[in-house]
PDB file of N, CA and C in Angstrom:
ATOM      1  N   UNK A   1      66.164 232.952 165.297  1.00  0.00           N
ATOM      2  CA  UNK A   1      67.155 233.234 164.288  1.00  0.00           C
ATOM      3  C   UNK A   1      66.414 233.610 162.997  1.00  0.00           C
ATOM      4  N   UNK A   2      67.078 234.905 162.443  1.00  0.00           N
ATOM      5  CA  UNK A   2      66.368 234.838 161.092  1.00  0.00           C
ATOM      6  C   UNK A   2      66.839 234.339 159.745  1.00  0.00           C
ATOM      7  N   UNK A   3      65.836 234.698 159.045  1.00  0.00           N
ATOM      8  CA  UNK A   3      65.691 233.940 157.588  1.00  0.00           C
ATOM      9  C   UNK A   3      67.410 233.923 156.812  1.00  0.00           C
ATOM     10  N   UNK A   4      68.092 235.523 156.744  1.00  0.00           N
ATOM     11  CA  UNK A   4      69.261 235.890 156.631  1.00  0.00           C
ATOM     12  C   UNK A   4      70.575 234.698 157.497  1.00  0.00           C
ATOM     13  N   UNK A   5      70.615 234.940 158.422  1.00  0.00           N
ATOM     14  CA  UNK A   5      71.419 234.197 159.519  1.00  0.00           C
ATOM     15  C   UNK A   5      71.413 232.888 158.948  1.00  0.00           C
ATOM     16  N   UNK A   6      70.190 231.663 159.232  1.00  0.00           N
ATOM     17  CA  UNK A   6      70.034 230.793 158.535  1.00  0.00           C
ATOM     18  C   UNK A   6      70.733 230.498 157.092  1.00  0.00           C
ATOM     19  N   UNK A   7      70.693 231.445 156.023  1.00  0.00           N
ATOM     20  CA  UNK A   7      71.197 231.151 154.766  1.00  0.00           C
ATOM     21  C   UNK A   7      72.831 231.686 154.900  1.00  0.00           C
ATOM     22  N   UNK A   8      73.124 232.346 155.959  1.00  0.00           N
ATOM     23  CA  UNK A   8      74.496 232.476 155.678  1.00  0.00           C
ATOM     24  C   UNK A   8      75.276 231.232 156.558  1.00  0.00           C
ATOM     25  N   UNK A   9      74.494 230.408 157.370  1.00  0.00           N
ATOM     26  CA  UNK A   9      75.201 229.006 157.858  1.00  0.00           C
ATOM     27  C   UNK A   9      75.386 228.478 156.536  1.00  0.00           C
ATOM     28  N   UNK A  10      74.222 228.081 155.832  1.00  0.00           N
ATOM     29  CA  UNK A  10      74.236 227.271 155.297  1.00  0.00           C
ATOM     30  C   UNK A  10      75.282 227.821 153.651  1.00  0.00           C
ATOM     31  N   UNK A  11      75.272 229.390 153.483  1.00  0.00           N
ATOM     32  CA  UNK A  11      76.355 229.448 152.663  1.00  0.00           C
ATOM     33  C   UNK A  11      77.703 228.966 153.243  1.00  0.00           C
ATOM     34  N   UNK A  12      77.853 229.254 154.542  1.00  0.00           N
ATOM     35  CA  UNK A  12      79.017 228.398 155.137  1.00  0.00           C
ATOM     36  C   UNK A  12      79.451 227.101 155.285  1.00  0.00           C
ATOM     37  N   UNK A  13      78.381 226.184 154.983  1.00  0.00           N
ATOM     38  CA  UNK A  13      78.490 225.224 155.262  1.00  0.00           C
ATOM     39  C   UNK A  13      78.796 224.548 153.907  1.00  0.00           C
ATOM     40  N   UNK A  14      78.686 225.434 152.938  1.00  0.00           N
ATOM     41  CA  UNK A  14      78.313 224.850 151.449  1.00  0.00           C
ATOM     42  C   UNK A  14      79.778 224.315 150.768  1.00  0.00           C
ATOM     43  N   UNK A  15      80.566 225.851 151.560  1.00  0.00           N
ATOM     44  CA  UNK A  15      82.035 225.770 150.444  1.00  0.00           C
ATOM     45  C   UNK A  15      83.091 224.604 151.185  1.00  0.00           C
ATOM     46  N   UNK A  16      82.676 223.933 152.302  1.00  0.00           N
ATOM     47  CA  UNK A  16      83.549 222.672 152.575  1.00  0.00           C
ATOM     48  C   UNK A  16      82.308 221.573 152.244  1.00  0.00           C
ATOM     49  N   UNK A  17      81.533 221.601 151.617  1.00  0.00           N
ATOM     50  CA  UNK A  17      81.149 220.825 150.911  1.00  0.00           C
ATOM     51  C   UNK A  17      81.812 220.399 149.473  1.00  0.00           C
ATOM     52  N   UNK A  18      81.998 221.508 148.539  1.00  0.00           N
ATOM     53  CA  UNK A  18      82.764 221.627 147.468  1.00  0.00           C
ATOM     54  C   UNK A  18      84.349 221.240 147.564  1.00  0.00           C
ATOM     55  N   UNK A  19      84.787 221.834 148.525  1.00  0.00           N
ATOM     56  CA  UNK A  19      86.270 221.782 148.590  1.00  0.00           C
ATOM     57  C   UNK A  19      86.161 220.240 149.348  1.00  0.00           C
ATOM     58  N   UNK A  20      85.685 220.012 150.497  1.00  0.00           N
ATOM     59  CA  UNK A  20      85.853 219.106 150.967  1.00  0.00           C
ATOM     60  C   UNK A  20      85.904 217.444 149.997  1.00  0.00           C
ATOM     61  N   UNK A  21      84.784 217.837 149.223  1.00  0.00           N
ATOM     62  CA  UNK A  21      84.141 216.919 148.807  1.00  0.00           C
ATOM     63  C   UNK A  21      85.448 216.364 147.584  1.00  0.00           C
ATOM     64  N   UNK A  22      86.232 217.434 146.757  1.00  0.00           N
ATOM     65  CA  UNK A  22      87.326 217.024 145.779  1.00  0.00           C
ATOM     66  C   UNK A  22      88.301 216.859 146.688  1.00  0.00           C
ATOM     67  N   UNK A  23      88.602 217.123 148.002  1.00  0.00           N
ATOM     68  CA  UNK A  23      89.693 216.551 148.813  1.00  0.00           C
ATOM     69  C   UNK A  23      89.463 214.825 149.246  1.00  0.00           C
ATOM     70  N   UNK A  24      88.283 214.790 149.397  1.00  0.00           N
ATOM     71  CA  UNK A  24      87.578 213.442 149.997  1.00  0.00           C
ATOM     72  C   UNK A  24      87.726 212.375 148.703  1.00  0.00           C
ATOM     73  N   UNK A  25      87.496 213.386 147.612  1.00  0.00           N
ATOM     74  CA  UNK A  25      87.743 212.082 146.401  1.00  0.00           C
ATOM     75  C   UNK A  25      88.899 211.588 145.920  1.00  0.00           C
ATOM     76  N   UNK A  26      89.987 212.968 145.855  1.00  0.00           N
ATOM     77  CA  UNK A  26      91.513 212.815 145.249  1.00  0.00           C
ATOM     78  C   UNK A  26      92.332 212.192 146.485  1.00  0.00           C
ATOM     79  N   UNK A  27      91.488 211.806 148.196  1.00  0.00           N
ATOM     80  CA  UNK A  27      92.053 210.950 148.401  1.00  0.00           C
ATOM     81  C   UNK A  27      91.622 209.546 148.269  1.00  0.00           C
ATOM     82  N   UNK A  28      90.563 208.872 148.098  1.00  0.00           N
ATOM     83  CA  UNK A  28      90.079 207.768 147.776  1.00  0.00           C
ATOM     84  C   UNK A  28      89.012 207.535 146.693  1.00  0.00           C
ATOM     85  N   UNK A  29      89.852 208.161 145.528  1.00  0.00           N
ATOM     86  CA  UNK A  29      89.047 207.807 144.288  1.00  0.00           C
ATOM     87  C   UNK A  29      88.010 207.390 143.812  1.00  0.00           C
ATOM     88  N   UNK A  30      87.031 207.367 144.790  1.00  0.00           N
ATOM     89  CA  UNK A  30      85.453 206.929 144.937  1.00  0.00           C
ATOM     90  C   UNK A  30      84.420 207.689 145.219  1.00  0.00           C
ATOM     91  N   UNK A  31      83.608 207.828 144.669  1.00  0.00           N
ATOM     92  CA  UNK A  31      82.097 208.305 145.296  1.00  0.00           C
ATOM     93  C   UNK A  31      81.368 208.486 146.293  1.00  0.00           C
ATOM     94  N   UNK A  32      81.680 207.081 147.014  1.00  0.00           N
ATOM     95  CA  UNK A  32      80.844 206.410 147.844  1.00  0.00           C
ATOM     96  C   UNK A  32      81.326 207.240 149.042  1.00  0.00           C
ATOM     97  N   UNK A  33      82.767 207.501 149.502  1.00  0.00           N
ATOM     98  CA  UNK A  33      82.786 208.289 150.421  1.00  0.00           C
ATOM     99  C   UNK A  33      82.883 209.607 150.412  1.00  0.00           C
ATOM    100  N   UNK A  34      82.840 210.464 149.054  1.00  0.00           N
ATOM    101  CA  UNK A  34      82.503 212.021 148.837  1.00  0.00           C
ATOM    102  C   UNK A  34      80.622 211.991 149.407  1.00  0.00           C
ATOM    103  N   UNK A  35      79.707 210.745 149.281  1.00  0.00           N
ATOM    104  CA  UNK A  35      78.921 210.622 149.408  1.00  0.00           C
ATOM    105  C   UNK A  35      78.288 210.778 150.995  1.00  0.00           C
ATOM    106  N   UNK A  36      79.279 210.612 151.767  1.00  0.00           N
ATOM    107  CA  UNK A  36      79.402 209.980 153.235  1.00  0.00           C
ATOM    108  C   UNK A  36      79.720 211.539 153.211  1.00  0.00           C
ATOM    109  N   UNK A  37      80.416 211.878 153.064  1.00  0.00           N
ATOM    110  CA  UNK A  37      80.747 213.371 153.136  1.00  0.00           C
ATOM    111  C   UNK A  37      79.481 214.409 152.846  1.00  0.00           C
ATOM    112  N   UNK A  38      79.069 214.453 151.671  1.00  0.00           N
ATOM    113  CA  UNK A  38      78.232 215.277 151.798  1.00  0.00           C
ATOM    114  C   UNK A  38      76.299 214.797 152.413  1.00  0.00           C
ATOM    115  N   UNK A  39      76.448 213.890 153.236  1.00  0.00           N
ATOM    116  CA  UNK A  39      75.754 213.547 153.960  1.00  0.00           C
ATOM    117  C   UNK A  39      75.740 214.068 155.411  1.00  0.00           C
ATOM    118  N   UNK A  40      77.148 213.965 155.868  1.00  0.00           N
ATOM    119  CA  UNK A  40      77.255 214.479 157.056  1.00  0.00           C
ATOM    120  C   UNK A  40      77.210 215.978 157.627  1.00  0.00           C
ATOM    121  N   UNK A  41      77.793 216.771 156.140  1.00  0.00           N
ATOM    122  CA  UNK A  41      77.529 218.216 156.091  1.00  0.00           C
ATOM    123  C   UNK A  41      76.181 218.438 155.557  1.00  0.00           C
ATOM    124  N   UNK A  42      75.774 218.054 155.686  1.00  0.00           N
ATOM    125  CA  UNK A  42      74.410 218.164 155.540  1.00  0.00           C
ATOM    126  C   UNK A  42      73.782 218.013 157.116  1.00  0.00           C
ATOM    127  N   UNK A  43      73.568 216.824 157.266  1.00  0.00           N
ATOM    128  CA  UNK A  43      73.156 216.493 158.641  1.00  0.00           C
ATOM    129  C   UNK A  43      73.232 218.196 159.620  1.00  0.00           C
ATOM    130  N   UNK A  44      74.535 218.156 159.794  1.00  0.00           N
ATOM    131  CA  UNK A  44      75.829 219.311 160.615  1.00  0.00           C
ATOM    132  C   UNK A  44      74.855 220.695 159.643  1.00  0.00           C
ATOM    133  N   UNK A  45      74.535 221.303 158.927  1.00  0.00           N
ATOM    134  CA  UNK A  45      74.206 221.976 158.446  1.00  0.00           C
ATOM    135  C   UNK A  45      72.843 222.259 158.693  1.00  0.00           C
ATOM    136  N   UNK A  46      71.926 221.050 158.821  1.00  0.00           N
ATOM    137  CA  UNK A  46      70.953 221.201 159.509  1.00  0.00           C
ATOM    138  C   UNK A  46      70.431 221.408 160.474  1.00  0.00           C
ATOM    139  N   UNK A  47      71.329 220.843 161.370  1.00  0.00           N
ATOM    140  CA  UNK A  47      71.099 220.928 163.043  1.00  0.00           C
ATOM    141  C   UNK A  47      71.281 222.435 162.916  1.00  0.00           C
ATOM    142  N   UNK A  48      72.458 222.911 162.575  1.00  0.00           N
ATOM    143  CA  UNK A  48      72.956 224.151 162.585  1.00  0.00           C
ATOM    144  C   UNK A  48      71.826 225.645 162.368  1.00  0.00           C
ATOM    145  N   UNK A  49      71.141 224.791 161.203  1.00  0.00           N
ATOM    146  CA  UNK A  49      70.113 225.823 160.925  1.00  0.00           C
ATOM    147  C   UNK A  49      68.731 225.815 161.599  1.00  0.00           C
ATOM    148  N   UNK A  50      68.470 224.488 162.253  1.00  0.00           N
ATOM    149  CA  UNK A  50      67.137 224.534 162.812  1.00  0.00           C
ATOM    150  C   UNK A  50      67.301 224.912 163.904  1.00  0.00           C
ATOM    151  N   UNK A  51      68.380 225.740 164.287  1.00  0.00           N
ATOM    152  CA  UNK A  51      68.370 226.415 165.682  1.00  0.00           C
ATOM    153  C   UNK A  51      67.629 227.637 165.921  1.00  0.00           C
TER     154      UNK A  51
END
């Protein structure tokens, strides 16, 4: 896979980070699980790209 391909997962992966991440908070008013959130898209983002 190239260099291109790679950065467009990870632009994909970015904008339910953002969106996700103010959905994840305005439902439980905390950090800690926007935190859990952008941990896991991450994780998922990685696998994704070290293919």
């Amino acid at each position: 896979m190239d260099i291109s391909r790679k950065l467009g997962i990870l632009v994909f992966c970015g904008v339910p980070a953002i969106i996700g991440g103010g959905i994840v908070y305005g439902i439980f008013h905390s950090y800690i699980p926007v935190a859990i959130w952008e941990v896991f898209l991450l994780l998922t983002a990685g696998g994704f790209a070290a293919k």
